[in-house]
N, C-alpha and C. Protein backbone atom coordinates (compact mmCIF):
# COMPACT_ATOMS: atom_id res chain seq x y z
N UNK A 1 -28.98 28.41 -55.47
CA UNK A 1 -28.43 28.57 -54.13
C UNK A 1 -28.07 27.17 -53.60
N UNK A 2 -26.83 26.91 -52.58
CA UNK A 2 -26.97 26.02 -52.48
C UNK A 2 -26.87 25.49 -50.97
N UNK A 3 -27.19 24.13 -50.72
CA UNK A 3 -27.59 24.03 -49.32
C UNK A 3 -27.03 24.39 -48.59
N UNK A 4 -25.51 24.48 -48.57
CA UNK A 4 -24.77 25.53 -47.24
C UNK A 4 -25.20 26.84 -47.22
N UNK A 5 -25.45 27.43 -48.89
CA UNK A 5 -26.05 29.22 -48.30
C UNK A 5 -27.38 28.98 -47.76
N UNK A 6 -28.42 28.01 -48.01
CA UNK A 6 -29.56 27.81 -47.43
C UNK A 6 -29.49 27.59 -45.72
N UNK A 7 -28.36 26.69 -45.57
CA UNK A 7 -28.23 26.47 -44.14
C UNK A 7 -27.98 27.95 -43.24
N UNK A 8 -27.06 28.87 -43.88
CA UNK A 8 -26.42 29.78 -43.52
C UNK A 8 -27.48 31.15 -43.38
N UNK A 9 -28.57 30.82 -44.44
CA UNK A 9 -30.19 31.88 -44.00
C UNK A 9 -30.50 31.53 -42.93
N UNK A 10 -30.96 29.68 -42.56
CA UNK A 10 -31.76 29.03 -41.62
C UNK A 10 -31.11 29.59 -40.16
N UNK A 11 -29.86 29.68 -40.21
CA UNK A 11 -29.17 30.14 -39.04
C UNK A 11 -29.22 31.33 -38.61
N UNK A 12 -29.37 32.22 -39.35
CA UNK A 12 -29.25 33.94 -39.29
C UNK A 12 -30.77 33.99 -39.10
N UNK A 13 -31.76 33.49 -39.50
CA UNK A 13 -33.27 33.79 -39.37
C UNK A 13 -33.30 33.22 -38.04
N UNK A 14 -32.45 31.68 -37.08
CA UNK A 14 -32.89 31.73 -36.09
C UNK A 14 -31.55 32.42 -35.03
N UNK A 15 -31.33 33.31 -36.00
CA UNK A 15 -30.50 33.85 -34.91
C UNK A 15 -29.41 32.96 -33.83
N UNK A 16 -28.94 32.15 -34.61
CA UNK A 16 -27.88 31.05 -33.86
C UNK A 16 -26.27 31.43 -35.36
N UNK A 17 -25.48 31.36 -33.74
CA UNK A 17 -24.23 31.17 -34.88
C UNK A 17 -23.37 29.97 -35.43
N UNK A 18 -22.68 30.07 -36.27
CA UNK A 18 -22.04 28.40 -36.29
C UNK A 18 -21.58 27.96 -35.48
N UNK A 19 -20.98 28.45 -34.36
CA UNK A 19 -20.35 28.18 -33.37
C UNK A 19 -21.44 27.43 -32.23
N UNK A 20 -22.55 28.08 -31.67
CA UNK A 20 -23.21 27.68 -31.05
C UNK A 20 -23.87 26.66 -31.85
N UNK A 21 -24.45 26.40 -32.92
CA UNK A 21 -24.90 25.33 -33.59
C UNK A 21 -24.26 24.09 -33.60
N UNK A 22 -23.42 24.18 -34.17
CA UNK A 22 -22.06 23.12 -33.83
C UNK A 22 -22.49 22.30 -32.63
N UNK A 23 -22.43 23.48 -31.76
CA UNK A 23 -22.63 22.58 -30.28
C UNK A 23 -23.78 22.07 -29.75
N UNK A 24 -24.75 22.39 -30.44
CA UNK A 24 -25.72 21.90 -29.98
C UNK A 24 -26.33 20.68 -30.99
N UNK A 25 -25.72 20.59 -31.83
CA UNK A 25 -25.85 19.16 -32.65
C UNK A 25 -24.81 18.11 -32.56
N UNK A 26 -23.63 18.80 -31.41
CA UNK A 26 -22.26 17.79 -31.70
C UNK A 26 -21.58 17.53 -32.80
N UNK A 27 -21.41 18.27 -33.50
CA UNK A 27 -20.70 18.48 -34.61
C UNK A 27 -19.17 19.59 -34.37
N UNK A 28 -18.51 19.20 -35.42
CA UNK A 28 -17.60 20.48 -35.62
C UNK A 28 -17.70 21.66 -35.99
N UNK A 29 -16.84 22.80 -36.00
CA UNK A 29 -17.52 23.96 -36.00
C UNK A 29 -16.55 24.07 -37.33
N UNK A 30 -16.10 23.17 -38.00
CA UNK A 30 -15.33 23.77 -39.01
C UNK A 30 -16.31 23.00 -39.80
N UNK A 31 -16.40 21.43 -39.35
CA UNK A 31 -17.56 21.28 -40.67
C UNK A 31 -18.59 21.85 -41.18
N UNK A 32 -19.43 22.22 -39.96
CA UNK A 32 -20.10 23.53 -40.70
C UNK A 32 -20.01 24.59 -41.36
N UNK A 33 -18.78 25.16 -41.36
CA UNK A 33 -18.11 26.10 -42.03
C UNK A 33 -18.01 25.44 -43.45
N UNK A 34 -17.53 24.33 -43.48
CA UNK A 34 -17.06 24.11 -44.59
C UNK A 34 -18.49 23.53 -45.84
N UNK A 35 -19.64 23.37 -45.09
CA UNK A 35 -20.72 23.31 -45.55
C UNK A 35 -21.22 24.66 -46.34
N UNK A 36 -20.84 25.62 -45.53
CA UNK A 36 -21.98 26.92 -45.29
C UNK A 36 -20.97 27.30 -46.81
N UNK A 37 -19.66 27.05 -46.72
CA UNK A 37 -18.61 27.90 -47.41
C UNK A 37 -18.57 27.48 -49.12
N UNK A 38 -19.22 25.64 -49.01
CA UNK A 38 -19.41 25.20 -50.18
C UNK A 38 -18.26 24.32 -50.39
N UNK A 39 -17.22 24.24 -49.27
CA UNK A 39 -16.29 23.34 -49.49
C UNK A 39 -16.43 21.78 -48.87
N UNK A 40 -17.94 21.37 -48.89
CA UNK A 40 -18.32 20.44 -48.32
C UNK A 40 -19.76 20.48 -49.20
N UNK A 41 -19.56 19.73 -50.57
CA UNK A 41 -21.35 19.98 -51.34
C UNK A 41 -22.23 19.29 -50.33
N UNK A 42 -22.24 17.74 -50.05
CA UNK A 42 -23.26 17.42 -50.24
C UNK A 42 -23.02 16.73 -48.27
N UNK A 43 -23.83 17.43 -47.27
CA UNK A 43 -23.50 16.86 -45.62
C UNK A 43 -24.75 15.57 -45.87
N UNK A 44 -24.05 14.86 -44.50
CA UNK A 44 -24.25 13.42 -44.25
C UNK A 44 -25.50 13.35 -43.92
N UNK A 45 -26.06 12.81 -43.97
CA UNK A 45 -27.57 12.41 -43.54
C UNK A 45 -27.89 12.75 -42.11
N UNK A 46 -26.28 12.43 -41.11
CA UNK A 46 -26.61 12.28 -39.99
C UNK A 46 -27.03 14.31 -39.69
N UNK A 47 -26.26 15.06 -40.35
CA UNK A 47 -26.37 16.23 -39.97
C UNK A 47 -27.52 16.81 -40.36
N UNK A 48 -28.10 16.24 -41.42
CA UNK A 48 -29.59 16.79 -42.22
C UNK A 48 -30.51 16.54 -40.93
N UNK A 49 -30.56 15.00 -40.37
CA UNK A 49 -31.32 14.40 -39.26
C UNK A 49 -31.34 15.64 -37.81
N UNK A 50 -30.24 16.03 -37.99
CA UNK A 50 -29.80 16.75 -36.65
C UNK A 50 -30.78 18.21 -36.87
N UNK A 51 -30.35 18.78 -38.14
CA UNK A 51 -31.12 19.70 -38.19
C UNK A 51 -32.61 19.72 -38.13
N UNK A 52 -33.05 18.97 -38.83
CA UNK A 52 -34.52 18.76 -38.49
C UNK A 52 -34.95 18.65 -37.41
N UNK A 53 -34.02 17.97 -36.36
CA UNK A 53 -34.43 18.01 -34.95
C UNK A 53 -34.83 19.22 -34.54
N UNK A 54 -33.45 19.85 -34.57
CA UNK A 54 -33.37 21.22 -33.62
C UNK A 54 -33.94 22.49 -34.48
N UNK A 55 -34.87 21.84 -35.68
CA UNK A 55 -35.89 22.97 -36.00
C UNK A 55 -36.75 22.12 -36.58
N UNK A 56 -37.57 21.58 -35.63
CA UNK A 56 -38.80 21.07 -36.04
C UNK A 56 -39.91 21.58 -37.37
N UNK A 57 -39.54 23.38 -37.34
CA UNK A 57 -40.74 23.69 -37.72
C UNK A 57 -40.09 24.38 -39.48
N UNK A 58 -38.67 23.48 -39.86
CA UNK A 58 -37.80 24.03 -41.42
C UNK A 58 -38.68 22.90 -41.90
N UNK A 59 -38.99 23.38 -42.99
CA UNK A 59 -39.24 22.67 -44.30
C UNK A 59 -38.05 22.51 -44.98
N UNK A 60 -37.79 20.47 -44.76
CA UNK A 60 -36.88 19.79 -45.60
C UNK A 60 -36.53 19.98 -46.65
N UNK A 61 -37.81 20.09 -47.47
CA UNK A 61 -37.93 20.70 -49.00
C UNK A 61 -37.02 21.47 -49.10
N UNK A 62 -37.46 22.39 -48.61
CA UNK A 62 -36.48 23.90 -48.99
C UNK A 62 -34.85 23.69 -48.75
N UNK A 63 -34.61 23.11 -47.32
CA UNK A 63 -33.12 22.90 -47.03
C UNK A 63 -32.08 22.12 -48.01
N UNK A 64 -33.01 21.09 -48.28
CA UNK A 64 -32.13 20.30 -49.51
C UNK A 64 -32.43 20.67 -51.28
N UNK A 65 -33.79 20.89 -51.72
CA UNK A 65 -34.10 20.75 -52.73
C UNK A 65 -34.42 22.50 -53.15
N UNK A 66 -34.58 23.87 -52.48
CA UNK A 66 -34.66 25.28 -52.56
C UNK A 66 -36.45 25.03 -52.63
N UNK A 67 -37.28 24.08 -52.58
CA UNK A 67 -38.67 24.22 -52.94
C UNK A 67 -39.37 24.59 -51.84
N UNK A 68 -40.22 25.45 -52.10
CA UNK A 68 -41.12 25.81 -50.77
C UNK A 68 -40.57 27.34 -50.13
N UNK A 69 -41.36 27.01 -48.92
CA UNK A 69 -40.80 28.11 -47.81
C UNK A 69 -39.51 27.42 -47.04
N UNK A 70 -39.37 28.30 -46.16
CA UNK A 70 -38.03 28.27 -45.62
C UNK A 70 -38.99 26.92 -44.37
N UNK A 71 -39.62 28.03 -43.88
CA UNK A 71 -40.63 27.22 -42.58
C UNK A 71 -41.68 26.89 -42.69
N UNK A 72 -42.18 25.53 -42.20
CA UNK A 72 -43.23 25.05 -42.44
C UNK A 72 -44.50 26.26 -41.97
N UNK A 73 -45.46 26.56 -42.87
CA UNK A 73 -46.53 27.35 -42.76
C UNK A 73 -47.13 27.09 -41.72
N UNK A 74 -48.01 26.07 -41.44
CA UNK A 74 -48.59 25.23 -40.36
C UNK A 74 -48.42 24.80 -39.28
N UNK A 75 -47.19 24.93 -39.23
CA UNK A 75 -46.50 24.45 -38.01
C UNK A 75 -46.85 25.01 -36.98
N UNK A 76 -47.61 24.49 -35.51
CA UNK A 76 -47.87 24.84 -34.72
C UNK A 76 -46.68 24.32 -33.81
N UNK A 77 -47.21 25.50 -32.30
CA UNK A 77 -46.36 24.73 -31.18
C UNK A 77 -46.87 23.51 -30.76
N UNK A 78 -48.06 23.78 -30.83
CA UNK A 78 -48.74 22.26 -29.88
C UNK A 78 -47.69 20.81 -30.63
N UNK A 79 -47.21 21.14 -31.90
CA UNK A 79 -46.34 19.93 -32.87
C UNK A 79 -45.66 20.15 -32.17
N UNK A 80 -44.81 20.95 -31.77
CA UNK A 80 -43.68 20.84 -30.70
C UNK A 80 -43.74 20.62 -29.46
N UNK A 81 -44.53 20.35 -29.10
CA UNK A 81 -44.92 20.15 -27.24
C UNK A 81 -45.19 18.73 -27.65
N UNK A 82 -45.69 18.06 -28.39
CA UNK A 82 -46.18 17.15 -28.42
C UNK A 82 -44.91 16.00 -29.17
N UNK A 83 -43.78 16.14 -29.75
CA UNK A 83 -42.98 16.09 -30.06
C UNK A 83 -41.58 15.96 -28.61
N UNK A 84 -41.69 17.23 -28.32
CA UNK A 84 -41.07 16.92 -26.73
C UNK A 84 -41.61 15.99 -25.75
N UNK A 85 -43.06 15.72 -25.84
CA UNK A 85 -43.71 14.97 -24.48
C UNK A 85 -43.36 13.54 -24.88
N UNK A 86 -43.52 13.12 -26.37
CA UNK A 86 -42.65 11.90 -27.03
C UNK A 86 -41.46 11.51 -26.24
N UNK A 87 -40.72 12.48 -26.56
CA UNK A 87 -38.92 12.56 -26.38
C UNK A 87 -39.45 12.07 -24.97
N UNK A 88 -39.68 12.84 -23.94
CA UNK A 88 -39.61 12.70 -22.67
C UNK A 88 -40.31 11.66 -22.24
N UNK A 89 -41.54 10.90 -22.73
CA UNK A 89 -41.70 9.59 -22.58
C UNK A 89 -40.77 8.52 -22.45
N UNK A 90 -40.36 8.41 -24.01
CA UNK A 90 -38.95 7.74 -24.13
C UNK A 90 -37.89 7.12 -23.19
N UNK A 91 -37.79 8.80 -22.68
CA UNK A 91 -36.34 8.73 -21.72
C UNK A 91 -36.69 8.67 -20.61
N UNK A 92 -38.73 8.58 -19.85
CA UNK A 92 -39.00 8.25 -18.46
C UNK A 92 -38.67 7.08 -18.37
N UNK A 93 -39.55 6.22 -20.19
CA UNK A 93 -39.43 4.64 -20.18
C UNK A 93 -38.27 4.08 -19.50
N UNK A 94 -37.05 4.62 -20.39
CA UNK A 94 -35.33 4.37 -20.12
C UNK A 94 -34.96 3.95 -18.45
N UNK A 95 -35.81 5.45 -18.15
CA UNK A 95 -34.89 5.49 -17.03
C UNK A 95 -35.73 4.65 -15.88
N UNK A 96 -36.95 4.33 -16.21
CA UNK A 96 -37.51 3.31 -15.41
C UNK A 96 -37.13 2.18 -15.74
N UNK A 97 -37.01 1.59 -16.66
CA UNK A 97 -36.45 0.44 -16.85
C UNK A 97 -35.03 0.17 -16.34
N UNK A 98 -34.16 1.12 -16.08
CA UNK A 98 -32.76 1.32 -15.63
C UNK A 98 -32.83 1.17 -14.07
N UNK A 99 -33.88 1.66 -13.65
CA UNK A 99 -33.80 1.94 -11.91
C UNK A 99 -34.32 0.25 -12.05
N UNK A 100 -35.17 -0.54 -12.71
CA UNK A 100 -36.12 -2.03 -12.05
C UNK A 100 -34.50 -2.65 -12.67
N UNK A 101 -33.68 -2.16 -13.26
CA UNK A 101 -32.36 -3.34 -13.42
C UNK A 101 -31.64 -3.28 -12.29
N UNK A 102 -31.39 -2.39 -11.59
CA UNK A 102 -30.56 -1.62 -10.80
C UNK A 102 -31.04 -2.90 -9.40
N UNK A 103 -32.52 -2.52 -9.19
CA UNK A 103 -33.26 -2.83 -7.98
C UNK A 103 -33.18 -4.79 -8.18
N UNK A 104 -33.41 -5.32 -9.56
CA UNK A 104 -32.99 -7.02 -9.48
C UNK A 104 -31.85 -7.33 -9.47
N UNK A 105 -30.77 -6.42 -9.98
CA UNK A 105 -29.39 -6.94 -9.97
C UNK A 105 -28.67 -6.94 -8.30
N UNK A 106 -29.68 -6.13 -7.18
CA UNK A 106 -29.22 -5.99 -5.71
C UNK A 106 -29.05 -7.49 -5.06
């Protein structure tokens, strides 16, 4: 099997279509097509990265290499809450640091 029909399970199991996927990784909706279709073997790193994002809980294994389960066994939510509270750290840091530039540059 190969990673576009793998991608093309991962999608139908979470119930997302190419279309909406596309958009929520910023991608094209034809490149994915052309992944899923096999007229694109091997996608860019950046899109592998993307996916892993927006399913924390796929086993890599499986997406690229067919080994394993589809989804990580173990995978709890608390990995995902804790994963988001990261993200959202991050971007409090950002945006505090953005407002103390804002407030010395007056």
């Amino acid at each position: 099997m190969s990673i576009g029909e793998r991608l093309a399970i991962l999608l139908k199991e979470k119930g997302i279509t190419q279309k909406a996927f596309s958009n929520k990784i910023n991608y094209r909706e034809q490149s994915i097509s052309n992944i899923i279709t096999g007229q694109t073997k091997s996608p860019k790193a950046d899109l592998i990265m993307e996916i892993a994002r927006l399913f924390p809980d796929l086993n890599l294994r499986w997406l690229l290499l067919e080994d394993g389960e589809m989804l990580k066994a173990n995978f709890t939510a608390s990995e995902e809450i804790e994963q988001e509270v990261e993200g959202l750290r991050k971007e409090n840091s950002q945006l505090k640091d953005k407002i103390i530039s804002l407030f010395e540059n007056k």
